[in-house]
C-alpha atoms as a PDB file:
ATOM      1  CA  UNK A   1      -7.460   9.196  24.641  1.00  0.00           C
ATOM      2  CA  UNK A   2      -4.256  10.609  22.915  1.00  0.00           C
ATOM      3  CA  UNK A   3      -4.803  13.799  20.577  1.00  0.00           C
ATOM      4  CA  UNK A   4      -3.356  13.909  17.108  1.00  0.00           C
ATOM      5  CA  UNK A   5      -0.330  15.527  18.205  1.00  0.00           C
ATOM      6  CA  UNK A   6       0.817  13.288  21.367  1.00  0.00           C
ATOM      7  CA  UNK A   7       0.190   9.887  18.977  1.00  0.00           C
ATOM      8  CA  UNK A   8       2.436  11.374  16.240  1.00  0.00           C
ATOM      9  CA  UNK A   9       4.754  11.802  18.875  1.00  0.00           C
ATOM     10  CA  UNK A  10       4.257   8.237  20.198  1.00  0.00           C
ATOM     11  CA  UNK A  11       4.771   6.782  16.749  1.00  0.00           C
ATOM     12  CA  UNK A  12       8.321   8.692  16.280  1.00  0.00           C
ATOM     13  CA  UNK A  13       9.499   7.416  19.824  1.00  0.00           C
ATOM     14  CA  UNK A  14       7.751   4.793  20.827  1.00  0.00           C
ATOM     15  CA  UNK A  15       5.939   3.868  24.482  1.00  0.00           C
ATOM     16  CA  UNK A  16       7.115   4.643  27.533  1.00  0.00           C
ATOM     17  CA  UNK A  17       9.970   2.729  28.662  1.00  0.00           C
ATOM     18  CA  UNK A  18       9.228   3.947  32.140  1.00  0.00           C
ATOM     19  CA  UNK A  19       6.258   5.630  34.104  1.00  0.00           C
ATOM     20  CA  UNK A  20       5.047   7.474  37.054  1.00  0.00           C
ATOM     21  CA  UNK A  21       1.522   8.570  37.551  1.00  0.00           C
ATOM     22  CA  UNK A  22       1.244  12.348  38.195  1.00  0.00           C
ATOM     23  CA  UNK A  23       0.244  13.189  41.920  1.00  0.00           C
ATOM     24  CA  UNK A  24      -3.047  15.204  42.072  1.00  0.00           C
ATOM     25  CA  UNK A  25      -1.016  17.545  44.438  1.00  0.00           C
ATOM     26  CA  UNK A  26       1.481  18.324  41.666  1.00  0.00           C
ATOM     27  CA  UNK A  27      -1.420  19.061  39.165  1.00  0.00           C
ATOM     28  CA  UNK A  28      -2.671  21.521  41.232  1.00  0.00           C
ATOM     29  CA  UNK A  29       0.639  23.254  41.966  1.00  0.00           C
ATOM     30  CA  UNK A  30       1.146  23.407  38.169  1.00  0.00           C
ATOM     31  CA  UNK A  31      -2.253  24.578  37.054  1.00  0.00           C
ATOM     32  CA  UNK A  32      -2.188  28.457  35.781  1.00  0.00           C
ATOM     33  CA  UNK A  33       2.072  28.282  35.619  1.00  0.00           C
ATOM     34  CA  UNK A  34       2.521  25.585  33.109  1.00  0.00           C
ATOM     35  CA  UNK A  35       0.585  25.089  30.151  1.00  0.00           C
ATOM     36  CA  UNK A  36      -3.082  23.247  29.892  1.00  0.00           C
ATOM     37  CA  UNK A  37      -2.053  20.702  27.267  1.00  0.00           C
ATOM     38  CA  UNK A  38       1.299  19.502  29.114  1.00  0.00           C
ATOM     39  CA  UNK A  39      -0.646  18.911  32.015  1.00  0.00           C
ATOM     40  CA  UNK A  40      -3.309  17.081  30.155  1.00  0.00           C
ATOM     41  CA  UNK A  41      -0.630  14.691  29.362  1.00  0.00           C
ATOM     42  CA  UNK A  42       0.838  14.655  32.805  1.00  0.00           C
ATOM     43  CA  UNK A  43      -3.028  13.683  33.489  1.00  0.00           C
ATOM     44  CA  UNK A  44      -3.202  11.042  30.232  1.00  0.00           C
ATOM     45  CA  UNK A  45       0.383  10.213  30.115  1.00  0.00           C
ATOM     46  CA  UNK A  46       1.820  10.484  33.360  1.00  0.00           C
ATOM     47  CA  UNK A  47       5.807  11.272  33.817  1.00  0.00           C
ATOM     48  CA  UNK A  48       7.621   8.624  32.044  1.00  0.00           C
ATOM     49  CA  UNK A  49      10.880   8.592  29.864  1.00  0.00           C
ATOM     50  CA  UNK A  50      10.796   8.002  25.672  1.00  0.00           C
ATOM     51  CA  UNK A  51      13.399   6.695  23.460  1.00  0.00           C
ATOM     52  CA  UNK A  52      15.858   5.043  25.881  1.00  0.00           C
ATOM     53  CA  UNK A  53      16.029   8.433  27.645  1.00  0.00           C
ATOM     54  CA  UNK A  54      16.059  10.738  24.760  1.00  0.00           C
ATOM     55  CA  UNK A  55      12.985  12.588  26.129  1.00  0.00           C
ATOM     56  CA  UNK A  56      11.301  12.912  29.198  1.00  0.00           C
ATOM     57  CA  UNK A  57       7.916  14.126  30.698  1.00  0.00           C
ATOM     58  CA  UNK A  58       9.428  14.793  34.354  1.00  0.00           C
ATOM     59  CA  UNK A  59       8.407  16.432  37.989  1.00  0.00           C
ATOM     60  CA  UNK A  60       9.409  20.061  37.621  1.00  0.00           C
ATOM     61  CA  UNK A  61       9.851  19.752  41.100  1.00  0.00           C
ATOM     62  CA  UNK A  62      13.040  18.037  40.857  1.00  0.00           C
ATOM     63  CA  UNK A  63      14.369  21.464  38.901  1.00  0.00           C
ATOM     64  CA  UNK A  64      13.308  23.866  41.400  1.00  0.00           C
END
């Protein structure tokens, strides 16, 4: 279920217009360096790209 602030945001960009479910192994890497509630959106949400690209919840991975 989406909190208050994650359905605002919905409502001001819309659905995903792509998606990737979060790997459990990424989760774990995260946990304790990147905050609780963006990973309880990785968890809800999954990665996936807003607004014909405008924003993104991505693999910080990718940035290392």
């Amino acid at each position: 279920m989406r909190d208050q602030d994650f359905s605002y945001f919905i409502e001001k960009f819309g659905e995903a217009t792509s998606y990737s479910a979060v790997p459990e192994k990424s989760m774990t890497k995260w946990k304790g360096i990147l905050p609780d509630k963006l990973l309880s959106y990785w968890k809800t949400e999954g990665w996936g790209t807003y607004k014909n690209g405008l924003f993104s919840l991505v693999s910080p991975d990718e940035y290392e």
